[in-house]
C-alpha atoms as a PDB file:
ATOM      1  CA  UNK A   1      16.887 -62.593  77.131  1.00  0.00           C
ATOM      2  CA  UNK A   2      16.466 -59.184  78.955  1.00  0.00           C
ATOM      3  CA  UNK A   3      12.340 -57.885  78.150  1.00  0.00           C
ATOM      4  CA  UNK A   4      11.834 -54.100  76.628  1.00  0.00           C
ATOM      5  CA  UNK A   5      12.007 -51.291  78.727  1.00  0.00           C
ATOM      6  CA  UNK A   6       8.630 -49.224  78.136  1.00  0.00           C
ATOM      7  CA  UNK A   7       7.789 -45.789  79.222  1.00  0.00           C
ATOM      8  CA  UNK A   8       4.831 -43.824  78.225  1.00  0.00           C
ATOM      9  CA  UNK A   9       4.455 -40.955  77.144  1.00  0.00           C
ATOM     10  CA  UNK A  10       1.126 -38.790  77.612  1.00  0.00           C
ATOM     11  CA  UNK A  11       0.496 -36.192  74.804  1.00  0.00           C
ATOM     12  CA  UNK A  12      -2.568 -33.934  73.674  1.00  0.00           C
ATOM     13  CA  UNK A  13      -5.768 -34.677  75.273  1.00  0.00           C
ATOM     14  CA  UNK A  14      -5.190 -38.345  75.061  1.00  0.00           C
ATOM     15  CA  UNK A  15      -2.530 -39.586  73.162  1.00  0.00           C
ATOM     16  CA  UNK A  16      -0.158 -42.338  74.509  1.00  0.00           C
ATOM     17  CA  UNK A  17       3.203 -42.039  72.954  1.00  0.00           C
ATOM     18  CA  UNK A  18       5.801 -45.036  73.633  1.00  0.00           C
ATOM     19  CA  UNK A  19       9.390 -45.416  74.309  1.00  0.00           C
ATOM     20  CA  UNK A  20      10.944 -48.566  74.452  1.00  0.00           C
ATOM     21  CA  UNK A  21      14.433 -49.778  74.821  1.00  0.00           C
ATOM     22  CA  UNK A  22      16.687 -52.861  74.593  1.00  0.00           C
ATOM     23  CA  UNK A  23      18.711 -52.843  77.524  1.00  0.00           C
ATOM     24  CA  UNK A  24      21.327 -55.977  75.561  1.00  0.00           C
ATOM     25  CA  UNK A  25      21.390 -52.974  72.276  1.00  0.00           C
ATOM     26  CA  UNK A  26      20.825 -50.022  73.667  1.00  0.00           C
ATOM     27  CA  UNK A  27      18.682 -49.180  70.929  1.00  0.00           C
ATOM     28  CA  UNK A  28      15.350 -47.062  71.780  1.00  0.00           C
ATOM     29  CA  UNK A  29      12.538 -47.072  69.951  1.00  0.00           C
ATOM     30  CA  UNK A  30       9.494 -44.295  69.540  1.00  0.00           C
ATOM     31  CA  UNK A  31       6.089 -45.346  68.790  1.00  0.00           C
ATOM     32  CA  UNK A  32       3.575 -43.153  66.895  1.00  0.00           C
ATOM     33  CA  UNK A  33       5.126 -39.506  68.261  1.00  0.00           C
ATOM     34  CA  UNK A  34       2.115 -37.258  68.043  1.00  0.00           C
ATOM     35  CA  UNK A  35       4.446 -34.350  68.841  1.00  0.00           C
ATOM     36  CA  UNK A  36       7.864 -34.560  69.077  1.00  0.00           C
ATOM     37  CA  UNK A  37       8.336 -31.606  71.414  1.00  0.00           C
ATOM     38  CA  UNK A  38       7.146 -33.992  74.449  1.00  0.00           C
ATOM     39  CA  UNK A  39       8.278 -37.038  73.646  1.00  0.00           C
ATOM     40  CA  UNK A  40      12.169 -35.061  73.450  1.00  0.00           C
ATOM     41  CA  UNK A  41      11.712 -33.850  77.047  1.00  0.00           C
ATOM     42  CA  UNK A  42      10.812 -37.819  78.084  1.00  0.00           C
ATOM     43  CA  UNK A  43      13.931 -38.739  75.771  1.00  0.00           C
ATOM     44  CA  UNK A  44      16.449 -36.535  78.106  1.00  0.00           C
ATOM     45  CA  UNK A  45      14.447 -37.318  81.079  1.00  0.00           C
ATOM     46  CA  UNK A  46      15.628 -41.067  80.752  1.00  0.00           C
ATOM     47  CA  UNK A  47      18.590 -40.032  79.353  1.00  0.00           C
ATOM     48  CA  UNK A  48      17.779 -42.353  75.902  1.00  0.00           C
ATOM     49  CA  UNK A  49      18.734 -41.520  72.968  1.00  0.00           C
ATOM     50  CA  UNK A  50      16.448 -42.799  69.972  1.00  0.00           C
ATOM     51  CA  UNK A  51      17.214 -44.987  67.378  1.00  0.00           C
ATOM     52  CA  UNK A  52      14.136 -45.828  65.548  1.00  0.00           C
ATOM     53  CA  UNK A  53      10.250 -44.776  65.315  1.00  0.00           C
ATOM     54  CA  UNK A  54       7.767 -47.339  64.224  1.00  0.00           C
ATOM     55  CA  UNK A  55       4.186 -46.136  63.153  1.00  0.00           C
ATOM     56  CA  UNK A  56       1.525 -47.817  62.865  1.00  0.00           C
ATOM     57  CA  UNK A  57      -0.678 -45.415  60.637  1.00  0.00           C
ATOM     58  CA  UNK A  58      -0.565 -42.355  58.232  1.00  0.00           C
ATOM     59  CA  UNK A  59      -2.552 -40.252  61.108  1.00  0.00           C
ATOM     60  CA  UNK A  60      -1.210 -36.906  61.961  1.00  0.00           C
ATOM     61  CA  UNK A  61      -1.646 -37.391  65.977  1.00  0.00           C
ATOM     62  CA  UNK A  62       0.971 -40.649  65.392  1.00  0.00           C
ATOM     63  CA  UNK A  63       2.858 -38.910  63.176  1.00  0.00           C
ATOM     64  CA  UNK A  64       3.120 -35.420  63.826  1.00  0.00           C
ATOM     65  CA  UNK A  65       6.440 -35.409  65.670  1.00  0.00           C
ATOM     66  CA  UNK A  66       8.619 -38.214  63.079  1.00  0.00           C
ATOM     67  CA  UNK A  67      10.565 -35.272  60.826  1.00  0.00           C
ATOM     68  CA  UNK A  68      11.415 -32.808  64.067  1.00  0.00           C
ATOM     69  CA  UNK A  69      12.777 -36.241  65.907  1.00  0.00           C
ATOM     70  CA  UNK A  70      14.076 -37.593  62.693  1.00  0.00           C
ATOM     71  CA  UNK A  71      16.021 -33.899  61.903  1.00  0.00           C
ATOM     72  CA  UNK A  72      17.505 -33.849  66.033  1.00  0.00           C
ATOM     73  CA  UNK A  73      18.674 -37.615  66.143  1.00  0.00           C
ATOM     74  CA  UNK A  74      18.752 -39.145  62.691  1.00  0.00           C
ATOM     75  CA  UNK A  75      16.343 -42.124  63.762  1.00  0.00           C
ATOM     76  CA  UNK A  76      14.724 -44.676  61.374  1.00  0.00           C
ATOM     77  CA  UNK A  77      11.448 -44.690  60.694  1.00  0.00           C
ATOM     78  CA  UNK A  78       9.639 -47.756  60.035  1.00  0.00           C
ATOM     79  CA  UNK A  79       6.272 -47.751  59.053  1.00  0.00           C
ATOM     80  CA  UNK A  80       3.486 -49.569  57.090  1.00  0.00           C
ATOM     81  CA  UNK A  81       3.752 -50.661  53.452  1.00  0.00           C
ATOM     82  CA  UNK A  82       0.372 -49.912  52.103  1.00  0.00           C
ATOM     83  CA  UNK A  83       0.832 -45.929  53.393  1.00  0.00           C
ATOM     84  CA  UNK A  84       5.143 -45.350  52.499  1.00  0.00           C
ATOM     85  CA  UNK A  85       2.959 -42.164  50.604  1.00  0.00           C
ATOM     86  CA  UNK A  86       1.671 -40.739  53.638  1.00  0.00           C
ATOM     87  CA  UNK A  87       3.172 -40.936  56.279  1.00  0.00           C
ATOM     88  CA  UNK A  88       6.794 -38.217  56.533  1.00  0.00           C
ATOM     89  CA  UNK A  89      10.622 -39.438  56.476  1.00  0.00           C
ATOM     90  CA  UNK A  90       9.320 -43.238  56.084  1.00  0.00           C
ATOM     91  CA  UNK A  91      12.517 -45.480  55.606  1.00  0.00           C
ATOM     92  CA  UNK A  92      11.711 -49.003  55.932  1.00  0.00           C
ATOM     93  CA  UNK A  93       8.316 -50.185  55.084  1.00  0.00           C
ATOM     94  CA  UNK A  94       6.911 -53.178  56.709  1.00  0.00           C
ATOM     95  CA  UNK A  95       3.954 -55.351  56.397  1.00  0.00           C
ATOM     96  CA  UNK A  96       1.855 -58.510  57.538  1.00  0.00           C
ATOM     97  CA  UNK A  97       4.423 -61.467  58.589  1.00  0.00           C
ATOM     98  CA  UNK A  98       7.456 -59.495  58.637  1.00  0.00           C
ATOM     99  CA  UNK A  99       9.976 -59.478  61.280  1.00  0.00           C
ATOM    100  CA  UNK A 100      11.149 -56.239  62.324  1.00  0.00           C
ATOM    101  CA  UNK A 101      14.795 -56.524  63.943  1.00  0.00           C
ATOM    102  CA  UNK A 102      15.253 -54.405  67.049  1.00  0.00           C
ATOM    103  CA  UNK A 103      18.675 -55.139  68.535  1.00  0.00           C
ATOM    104  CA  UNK A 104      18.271 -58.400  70.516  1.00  0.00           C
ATOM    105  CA  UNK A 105      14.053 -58.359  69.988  1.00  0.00           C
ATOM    106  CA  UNK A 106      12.178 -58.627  67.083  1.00  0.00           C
ATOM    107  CA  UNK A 107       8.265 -57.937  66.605  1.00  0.00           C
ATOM    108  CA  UNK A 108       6.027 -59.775  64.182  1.00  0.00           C
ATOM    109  CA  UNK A 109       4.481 -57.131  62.091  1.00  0.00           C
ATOM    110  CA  UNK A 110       0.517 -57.683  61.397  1.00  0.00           C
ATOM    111  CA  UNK A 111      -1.410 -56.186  58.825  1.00  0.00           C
ATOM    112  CA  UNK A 112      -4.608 -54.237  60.294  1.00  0.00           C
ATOM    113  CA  UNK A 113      -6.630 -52.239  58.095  1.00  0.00           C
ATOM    114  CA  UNK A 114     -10.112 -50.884  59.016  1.00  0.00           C
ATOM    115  CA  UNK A 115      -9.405 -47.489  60.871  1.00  0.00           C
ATOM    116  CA  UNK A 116      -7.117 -47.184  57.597  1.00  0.00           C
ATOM    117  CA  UNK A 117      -6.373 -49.019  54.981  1.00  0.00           C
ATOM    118  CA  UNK A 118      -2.491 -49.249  55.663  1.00  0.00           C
ATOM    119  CA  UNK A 119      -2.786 -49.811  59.491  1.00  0.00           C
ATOM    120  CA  UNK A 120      -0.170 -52.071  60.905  1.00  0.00           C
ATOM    121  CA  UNK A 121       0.665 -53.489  64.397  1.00  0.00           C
ATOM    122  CA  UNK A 122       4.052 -55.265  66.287  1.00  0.00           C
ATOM    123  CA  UNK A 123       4.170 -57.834  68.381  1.00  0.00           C
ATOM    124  CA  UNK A 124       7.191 -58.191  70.719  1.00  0.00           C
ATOM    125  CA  UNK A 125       6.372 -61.719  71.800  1.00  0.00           C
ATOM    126  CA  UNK A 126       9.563 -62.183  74.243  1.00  0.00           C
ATOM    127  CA  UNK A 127       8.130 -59.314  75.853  1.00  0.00           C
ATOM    128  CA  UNK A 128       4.779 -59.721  76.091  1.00  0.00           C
ATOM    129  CA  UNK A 129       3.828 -56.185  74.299  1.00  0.00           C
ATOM    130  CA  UNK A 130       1.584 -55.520  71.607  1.00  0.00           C
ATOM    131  CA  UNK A 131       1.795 -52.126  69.746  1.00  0.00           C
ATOM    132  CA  UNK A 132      -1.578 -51.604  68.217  1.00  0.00           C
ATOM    133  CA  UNK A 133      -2.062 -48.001  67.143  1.00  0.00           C
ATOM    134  CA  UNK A 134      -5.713 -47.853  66.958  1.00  0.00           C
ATOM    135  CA  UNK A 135      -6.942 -50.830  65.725  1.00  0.00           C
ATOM    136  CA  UNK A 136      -7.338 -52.095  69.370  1.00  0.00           C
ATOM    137  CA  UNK A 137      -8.073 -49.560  72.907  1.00  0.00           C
ATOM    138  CA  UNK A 138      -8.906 -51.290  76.158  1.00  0.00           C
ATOM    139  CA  UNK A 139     -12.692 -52.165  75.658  1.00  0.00           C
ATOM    140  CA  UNK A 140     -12.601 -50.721  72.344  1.00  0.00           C
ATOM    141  CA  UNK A 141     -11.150 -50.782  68.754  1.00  0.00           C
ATOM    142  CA  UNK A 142     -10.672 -47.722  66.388  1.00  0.00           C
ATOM    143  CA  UNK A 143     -13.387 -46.099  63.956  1.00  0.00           C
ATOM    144  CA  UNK A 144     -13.378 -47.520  60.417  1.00  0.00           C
ATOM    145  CA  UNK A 145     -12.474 -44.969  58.546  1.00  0.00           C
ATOM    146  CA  UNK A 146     -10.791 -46.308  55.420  1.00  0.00           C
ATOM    147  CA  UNK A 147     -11.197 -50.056  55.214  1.00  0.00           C
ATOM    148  CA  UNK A 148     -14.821 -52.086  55.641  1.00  0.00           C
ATOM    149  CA  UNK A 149     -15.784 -53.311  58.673  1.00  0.00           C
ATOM    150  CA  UNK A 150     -15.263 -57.091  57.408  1.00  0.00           C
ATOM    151  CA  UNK A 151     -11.051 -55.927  57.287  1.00  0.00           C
ATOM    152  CA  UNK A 152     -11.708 -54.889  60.923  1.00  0.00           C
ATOM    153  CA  UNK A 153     -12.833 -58.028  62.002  1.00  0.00           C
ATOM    154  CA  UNK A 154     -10.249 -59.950  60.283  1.00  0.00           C
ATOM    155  CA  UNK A 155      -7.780 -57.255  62.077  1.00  0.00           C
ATOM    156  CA  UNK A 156      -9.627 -58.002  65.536  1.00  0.00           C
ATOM    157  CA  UNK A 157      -9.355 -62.159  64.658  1.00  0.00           C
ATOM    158  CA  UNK A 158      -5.043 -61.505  64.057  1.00  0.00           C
ATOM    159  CA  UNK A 159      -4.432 -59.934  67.448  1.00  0.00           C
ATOM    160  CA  UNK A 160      -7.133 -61.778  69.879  1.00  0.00           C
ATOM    161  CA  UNK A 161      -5.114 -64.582  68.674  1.00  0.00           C
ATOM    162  CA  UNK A 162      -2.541 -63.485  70.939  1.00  0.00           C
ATOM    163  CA  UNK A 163      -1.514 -64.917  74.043  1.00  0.00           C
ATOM    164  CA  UNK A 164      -3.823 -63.723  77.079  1.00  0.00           C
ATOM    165  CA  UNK A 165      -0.395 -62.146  78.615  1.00  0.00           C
ATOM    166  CA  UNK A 166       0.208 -60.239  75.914  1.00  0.00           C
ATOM    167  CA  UNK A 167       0.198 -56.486  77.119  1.00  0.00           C
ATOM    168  CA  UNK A 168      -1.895 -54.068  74.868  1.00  0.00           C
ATOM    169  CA  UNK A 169      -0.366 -50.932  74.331  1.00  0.00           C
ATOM    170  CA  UNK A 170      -2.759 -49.000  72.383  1.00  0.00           C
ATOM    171  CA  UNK A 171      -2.400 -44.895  71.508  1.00  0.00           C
ATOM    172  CA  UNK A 172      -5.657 -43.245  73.546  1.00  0.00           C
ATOM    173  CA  UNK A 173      -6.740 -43.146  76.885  1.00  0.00           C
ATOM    174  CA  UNK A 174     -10.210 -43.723  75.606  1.00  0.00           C
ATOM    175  CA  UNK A 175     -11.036 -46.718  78.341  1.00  0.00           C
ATOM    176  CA  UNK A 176     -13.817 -45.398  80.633  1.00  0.00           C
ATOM    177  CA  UNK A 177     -15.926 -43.576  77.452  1.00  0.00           C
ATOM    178  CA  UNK A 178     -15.658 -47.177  75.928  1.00  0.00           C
ATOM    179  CA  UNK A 179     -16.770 -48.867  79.182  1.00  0.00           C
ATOM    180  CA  UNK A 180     -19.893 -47.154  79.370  1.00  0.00           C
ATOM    181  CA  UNK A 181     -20.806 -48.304  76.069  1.00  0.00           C
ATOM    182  CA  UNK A 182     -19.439 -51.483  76.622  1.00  0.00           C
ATOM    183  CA  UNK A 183     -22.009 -52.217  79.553  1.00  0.00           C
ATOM    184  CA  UNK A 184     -24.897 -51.441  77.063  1.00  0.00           C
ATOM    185  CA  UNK A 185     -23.487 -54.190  74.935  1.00  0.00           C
ATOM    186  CA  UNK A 186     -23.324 -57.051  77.750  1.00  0.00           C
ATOM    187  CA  UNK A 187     -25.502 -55.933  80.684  1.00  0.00           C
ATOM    188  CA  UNK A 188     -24.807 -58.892  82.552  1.00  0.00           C
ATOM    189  CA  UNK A 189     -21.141 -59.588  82.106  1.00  0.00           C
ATOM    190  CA  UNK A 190     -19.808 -59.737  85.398  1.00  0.00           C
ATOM    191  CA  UNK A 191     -15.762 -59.434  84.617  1.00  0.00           C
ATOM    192  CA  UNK A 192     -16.549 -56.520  82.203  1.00  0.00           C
ATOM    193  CA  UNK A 193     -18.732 -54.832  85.613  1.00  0.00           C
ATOM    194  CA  UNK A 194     -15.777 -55.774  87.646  1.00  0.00           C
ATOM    195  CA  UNK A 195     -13.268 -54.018  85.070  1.00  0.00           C
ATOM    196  CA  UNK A 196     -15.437 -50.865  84.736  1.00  0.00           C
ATOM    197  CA  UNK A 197     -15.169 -50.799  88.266  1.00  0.00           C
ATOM    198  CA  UNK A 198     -11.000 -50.976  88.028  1.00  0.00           C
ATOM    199  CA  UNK A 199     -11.161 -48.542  85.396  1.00  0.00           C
ATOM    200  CA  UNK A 200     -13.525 -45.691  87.364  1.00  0.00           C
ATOM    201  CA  UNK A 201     -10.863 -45.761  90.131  1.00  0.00           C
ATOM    202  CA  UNK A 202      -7.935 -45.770  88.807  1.00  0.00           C
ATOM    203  CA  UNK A 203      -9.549 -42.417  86.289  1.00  0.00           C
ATOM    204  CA  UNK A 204     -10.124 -41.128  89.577  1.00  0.00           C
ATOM    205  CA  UNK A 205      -6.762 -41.114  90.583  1.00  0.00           C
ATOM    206  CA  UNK A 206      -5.545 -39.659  87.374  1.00  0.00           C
ATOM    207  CA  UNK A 207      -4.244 -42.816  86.378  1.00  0.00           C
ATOM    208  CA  UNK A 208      -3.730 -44.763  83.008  1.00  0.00           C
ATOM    209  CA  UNK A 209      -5.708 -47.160  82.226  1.00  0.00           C
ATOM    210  CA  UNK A 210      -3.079 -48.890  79.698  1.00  0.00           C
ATOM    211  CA  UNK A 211      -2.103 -50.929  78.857  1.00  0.00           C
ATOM    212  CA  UNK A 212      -4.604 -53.675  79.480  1.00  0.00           C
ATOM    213  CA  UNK A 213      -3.902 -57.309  79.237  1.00  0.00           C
ATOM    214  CA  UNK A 214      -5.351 -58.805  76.420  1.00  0.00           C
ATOM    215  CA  UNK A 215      -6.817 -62.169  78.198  1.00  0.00           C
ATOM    216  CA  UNK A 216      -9.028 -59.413  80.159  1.00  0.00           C
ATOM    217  CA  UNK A 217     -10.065 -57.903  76.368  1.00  0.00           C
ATOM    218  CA  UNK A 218     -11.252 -60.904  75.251  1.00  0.00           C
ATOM    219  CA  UNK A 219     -13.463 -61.347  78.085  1.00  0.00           C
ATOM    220  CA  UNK A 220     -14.852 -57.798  78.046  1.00  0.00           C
ATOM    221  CA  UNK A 221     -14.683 -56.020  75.310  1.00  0.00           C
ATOM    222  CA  UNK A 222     -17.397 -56.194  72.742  1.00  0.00           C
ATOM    223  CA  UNK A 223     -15.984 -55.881  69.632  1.00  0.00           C
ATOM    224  CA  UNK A 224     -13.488 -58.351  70.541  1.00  0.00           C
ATOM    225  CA  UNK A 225     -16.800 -60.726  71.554  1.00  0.00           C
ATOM    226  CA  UNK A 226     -18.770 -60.420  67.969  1.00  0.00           C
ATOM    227  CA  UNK A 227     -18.891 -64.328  67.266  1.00  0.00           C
ATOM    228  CA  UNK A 228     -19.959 -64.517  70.671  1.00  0.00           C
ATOM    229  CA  UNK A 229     -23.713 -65.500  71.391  1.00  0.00           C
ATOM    230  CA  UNK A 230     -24.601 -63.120  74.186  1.00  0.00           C
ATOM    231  CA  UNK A 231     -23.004 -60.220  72.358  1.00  0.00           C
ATOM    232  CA  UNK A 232     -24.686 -61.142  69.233  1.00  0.00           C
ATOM    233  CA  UNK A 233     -27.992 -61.474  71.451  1.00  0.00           C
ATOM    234  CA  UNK A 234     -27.594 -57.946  72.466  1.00  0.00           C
ATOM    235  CA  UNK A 235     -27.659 -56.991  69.360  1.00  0.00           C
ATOM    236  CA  UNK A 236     -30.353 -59.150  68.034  1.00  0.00           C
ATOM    237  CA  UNK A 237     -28.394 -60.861  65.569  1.00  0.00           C
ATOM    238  CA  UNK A 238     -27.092 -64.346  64.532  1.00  0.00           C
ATOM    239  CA  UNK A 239     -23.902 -65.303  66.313  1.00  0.00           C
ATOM    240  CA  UNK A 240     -22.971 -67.115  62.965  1.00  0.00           C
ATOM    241  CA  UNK A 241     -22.323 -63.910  61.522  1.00  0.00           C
ATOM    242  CA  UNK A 242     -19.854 -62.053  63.494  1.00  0.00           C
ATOM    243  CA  UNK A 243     -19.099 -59.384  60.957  1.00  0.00           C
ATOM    244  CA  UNK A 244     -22.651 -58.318  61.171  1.00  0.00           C
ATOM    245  CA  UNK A 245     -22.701 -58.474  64.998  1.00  0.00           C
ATOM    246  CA  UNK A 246     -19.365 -56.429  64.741  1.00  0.00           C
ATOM    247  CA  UNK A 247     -20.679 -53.883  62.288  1.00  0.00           C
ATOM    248  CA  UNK A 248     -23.808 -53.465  64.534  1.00  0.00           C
ATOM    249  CA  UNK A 249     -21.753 -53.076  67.046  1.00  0.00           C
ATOM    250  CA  UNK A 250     -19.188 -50.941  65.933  1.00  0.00           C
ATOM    251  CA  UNK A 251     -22.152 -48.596  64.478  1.00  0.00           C
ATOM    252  CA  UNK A 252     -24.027 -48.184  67.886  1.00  0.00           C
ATOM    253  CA  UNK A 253     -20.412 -47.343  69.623  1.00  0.00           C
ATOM    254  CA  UNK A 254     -20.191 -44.560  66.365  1.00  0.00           C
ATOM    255  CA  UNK A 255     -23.272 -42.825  67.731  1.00  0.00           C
ATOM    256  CA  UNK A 256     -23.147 -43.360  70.957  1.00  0.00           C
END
C-alpha cells in the first residue's frame, strides 16, 4: 500500500499547515488551515485539489481558513466531537477510537484534551504520521488551557504509546524555545544535548524542525519523561506521581 504524500505548509509566524494525499484515491487532505489564502497557493502549486480538512481543535489559527476552502472546493470537514459547536462548516465529527476513512488509509482518531477540552489527534499508522495539533511539539506539548493537567497526561500516555517511527507532525515551529527549557529540565541528558544541537543548526539554516520522530521525543522531551526518575528529580518530586512531575513541569515551561 502506497504511504501519504505530505507537504507543509508554513503560515503566520509559526504555524505548520498540512497537505496530504493518497496517491491509490487521489483524495487530499488539509490539516488545521490557519488561513486559507496560503494553503490555496500550495494547493495549485502541487496541482491538488482538496477533498477533506481534518482539525484537531476549535482554535482560530487551525481553523481560520475551513469556510473560505470549504466555499472554493466543497471539502469535508472533519473535526472533533466534543467541539462540533465551535469549530465552522464541521461535517463529520469524530472522536477517541474511531477510524477515519481516507481513500485507501485510514487514521485512528485519539481523544486529547488538555490544551482544550475537545482536542483530538490521527494516526495514519501505514504511514508512519501522527497529526497532533497541539497536544504534542517537538520537545514540547501545548498549554492547558481548557482541560486539567491530569487529561494532559493521559493525552501524553495515548500518543507516546506510539511506535518510535511514528513521524510527529505537530502545528508550530516552537522547537528551539522548547529546547532551551528542556535543558533546564534534564541538564545531563546527553541525546536531548545532542538534539538541541540538531535543532540550533538546522534554525540556522532556516529550516523546519518538524516533524520529529517520536522514538527521539520520548527520549528528550520532558513532558513526555514525567514518570521518569531523573525528570522527576529535577523537579524535586516523586517519580510515582507523574501528574505532579508533569504539572510542575508544565508550570515552569508556562513561565519560563
Amino acid at each position: 500500500m502506497a504511504t501519504l504524500e505530505i507537504k507543509q505548509v508554513p503560515t503566520r509566524t509559526d504555524n505548520y499547515v498540512y497537505l496530504f494525499r493518497d496517491p491509490e484515491s487521489g483524495q487530499v487532505g488539509i490539516v488545521d488551515p490557519s488561513d486559507a489564502e496560503p494553503v490555496i497557493a500550495a494547493l495549485e502549486e502541487a496541482g491538488w485539489t482538496p477533498t477533506h480538512i481534518i482539525n484537531t481543535h476549535h482554535h482560530g489559527d487551525h481553523t481560520g481558513g475551513n469556510l473560505k476552502i470549504k466555499e472554493k472546493y466543497d471539502v469535508t470537514i472533519v473535526g472533533p466531537r466534543a467541539d462540533h459547536d465551535r469549530i465552522a462548516g464541521i461535517d463529520i465529527d469524530v472522536g477517541d477510537g474511531d477510524i477515519f476513512e481516507f481513500g485507501s488509509e485510514t487514521a485512528t482518531v485519539f481523544d486529547t484534551p488538555g490544551h482544550t477540552r475537545g482536542h483530538i489527534a490521527y494516526h495514519f499508522a501505514n504511514s508512519k504520521a501522527l497529526f497532533c495539533g497541539d497536544t504534542l511539539f517537538a520537545l514540547g506539548c501545548g498549554r492547558v488551557f481548557e482541560g486539567t493537567m491530569e487529561q494532559m497526561w493521559t493525552s501524553i500516555e495515548k500518543l507516546r504509546a506510539l511506535p518510535d517511527d511514528t513521524r510527529v507532525f505537530c502545528a508550530h515551529e516552537y522547537t528551539q524555545a522548547n529546547a532551551r527549557f528542556a535543558l533546564t529540565v534534564e541538564t545531563t541528558n546527553d541525546a536531548l544535548k545532542d538534539y538541541v544541537r540538531e535543532i540550533d543548526d538546522k534554525r540556522e539554516r532556516d529550516e523546519p524542525t518538524v516533524p520529529s520522530l517520536l522514538g527521539r521525543e520520548k527520549e528528550t522531551n520532558p513532558f513526555l519523561r514525567a514518570d521518569i526518575g531523573s525528570v522527576a528529580a529535577a523537579v524535586g518530586l516523586d517519580p510515582a506521581d507523574p501528574v505532579s512531575v508533569f504539572a510542575e513541569v508544565r508550570t515552569r515551561k508556562d513561565n519560563f
